[in-house]
N, C-alpha and C. Protein backbone atom coordinates (compact mmCIF):
# COMPACT_ATOMS: atom_id res chain seq x y z
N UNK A 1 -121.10 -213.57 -39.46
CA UNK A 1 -122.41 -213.39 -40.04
C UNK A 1 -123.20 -214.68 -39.85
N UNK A 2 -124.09 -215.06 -38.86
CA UNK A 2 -124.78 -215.88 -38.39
C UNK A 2 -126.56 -215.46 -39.26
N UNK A 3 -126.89 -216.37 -40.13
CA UNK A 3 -128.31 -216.86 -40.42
C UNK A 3 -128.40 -215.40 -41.62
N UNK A 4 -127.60 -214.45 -42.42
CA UNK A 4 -127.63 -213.67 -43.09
C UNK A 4 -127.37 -214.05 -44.33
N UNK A 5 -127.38 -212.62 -45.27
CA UNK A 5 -127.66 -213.70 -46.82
C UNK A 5 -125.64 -213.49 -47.13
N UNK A 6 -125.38 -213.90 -47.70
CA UNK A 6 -124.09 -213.92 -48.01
C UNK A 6 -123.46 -212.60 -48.71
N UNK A 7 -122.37 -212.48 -48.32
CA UNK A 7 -122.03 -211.23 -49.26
C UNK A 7 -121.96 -211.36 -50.72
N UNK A 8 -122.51 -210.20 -51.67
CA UNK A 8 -121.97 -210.26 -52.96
C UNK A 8 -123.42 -210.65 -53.47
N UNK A 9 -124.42 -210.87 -52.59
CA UNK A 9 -125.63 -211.65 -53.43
C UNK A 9 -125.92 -210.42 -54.74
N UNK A 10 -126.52 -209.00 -54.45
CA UNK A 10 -127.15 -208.43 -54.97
C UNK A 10 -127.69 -207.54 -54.88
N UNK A 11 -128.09 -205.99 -55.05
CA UNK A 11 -129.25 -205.50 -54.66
C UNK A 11 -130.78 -206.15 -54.93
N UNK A 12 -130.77 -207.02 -56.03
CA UNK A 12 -132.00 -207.49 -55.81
C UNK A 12 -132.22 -208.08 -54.99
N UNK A 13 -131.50 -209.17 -54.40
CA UNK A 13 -132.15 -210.12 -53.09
C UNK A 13 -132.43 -208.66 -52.08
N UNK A 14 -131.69 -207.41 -51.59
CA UNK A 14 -131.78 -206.86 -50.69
C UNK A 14 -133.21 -206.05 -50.73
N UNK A 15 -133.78 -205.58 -52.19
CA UNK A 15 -135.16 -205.19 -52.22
C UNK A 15 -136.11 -205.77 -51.85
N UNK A 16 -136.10 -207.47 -52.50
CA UNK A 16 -137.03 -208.53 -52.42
C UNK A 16 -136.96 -208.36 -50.79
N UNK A 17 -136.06 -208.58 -50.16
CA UNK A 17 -135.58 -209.35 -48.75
C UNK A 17 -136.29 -208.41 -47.86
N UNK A 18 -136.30 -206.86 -48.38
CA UNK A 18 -137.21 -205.87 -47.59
C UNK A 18 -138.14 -205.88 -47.57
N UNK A 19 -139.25 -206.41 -48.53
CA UNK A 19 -140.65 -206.24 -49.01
C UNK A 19 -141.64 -206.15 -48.49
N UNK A 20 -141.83 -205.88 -47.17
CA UNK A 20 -142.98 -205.78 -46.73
C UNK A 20 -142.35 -204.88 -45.49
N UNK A 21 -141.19 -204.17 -45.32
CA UNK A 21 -140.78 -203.16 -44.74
C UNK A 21 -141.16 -201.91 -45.10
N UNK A 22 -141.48 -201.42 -46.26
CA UNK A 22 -141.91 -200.73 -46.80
C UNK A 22 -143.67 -200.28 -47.03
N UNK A 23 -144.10 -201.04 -46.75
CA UNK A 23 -145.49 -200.39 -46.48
C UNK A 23 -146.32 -201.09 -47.72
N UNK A 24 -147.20 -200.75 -48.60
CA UNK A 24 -148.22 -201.19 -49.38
C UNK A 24 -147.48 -201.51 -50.68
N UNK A 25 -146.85 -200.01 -50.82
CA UNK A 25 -146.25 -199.53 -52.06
C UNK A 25 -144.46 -200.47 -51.94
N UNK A 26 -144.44 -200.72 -51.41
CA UNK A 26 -142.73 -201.19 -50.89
C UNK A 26 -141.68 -201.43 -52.19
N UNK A 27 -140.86 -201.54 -52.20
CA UNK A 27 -140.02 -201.38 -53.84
C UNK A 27 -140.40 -202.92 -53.85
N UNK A 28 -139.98 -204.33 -52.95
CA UNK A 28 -139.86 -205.08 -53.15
C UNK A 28 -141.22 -205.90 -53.23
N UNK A 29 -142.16 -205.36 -53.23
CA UNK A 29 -143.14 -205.86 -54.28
C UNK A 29 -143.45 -205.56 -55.55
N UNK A 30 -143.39 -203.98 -55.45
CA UNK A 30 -143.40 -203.36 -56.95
C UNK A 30 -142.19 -204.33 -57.75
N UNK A 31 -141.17 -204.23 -57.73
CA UNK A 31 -140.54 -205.49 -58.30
C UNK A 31 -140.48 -206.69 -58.59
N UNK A 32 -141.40 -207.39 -57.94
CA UNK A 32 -141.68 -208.70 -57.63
C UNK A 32 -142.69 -208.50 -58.80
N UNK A 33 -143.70 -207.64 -58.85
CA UNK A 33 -144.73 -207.32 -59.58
C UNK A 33 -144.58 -207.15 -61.03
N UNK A 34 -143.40 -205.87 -61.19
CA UNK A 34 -142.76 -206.17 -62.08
C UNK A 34 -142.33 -207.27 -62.85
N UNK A 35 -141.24 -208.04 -62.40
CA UNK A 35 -140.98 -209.59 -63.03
C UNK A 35 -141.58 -210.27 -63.02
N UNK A 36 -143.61 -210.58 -62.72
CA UNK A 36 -143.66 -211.10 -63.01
C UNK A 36 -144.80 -210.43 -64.06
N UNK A 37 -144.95 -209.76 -64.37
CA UNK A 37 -145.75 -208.83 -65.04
C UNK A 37 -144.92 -209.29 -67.16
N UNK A 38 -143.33 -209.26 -66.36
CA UNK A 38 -142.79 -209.05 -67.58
C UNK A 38 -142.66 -210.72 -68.05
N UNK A 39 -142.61 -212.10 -67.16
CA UNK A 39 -142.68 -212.88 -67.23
C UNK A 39 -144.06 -213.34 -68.42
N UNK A 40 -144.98 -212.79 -67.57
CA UNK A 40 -146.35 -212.82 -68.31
C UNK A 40 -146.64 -212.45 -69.93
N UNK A 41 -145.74 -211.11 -69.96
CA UNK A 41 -145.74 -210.51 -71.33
C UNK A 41 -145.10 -211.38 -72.08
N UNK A 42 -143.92 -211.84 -71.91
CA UNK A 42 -142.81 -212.82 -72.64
C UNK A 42 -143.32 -214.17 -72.90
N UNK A 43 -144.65 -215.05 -72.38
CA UNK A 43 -145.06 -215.71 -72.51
C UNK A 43 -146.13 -216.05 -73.77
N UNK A 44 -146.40 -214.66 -73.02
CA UNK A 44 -147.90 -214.08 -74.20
C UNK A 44 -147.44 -214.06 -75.77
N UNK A 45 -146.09 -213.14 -75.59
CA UNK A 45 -144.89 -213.60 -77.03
C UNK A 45 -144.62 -214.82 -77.56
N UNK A 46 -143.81 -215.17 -76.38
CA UNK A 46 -143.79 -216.79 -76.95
C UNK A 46 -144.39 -217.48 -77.64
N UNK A 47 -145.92 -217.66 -76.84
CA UNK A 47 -147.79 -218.83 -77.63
C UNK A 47 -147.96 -217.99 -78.80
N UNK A 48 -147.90 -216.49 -78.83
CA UNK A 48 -148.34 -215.99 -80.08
C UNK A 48 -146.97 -216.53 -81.34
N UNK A 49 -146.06 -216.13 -80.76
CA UNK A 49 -144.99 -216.84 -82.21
C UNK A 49 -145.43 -218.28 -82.41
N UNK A 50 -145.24 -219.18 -81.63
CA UNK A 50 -145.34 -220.29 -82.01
C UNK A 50 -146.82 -220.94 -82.72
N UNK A 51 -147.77 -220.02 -82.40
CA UNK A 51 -149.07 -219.86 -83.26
C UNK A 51 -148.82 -219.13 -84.93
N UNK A 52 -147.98 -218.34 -84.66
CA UNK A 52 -148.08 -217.50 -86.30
C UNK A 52 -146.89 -218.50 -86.79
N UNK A 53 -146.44 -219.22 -86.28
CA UNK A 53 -145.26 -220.43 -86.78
C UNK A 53 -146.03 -221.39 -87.33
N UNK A 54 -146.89 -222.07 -86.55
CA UNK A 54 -148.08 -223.56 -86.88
C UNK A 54 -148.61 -222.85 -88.16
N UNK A 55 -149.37 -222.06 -87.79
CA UNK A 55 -149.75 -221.25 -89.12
C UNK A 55 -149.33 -221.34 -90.34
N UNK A 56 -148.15 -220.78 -90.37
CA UNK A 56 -147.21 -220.54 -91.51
C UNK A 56 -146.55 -221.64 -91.99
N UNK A 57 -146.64 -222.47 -91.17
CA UNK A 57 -146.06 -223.98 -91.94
C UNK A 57 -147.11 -224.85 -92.24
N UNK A 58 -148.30 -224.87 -91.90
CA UNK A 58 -149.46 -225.24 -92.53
C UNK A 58 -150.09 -224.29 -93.97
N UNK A 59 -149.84 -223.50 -93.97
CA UNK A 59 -149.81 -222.76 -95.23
C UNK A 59 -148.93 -223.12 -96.15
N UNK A 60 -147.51 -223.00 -96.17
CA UNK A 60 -146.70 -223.65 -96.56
C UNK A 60 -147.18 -225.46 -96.84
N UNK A 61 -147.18 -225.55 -95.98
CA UNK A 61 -147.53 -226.95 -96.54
C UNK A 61 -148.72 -227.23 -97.72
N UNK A 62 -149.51 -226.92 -97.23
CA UNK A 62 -151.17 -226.88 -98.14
C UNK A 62 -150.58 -225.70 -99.71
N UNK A 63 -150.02 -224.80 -99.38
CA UNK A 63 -149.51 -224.60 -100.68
C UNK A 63 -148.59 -225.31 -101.83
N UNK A 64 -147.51 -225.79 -100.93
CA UNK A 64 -146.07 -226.78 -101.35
C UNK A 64 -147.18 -228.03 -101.79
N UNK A 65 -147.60 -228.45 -101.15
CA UNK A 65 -148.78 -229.41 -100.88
C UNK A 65 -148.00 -230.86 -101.23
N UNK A 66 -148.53 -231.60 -100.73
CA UNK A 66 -147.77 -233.35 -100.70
C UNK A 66 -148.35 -233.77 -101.84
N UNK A 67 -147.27 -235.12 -102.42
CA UNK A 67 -147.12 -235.49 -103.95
C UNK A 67 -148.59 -236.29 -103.95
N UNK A 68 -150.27 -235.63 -104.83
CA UNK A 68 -151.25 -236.50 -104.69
C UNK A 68 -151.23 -237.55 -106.28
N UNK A 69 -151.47 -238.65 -105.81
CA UNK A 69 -151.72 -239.35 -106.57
C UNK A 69 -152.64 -238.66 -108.18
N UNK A 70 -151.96 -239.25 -108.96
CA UNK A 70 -152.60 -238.24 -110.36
C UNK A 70 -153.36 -238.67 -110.61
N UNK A 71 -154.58 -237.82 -111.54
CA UNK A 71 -156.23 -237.88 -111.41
C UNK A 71 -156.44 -238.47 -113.06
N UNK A 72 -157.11 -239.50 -112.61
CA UNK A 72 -157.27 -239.96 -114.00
C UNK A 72 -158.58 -239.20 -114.22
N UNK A 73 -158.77 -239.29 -115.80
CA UNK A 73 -160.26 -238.91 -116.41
C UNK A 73 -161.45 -239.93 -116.75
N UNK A 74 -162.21 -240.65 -116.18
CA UNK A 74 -162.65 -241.29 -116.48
C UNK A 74 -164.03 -241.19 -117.14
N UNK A 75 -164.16 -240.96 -118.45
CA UNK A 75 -165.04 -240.43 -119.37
C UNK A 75 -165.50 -241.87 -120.38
């Protein structure tokens, strides 16, 4: 096996590896498209948790709220 992919890789490398054998529609773009479609979504997850996280510990905080110096009355 001279300049080929190795045995055992995968059917995925063999879709990807076709991708433009297939015409417009080819599996190995639709897949490509796919992962990164789902890449995108999982990201979008990610910034949103870590936003409703900042959030929630700034709430927490401002509620818990840090020890303020006590208020005298000065009358």
């Amino acid at each position: 096996m001279t300049g080929g992919v190795p045995a055992g890789v995968g059917p995925a490398y063999d879709v990807l590896a076709r991708g433009g054998a297939g015409g417009e529609g080819s599996e190995g773009s639709d897949l490509l498209a796919h992962f990164l479609a789902d890449a995108a979504i999982k990201g979008v997850i990610v910034i949103v948790a870590l936003i409703v996280l900042v959030v929630g510990m700034v709430l927490i905080w401002k509620r818990v709220g840090r020890a303020e110096a006590p208020r005298r009355d000065d009358r």
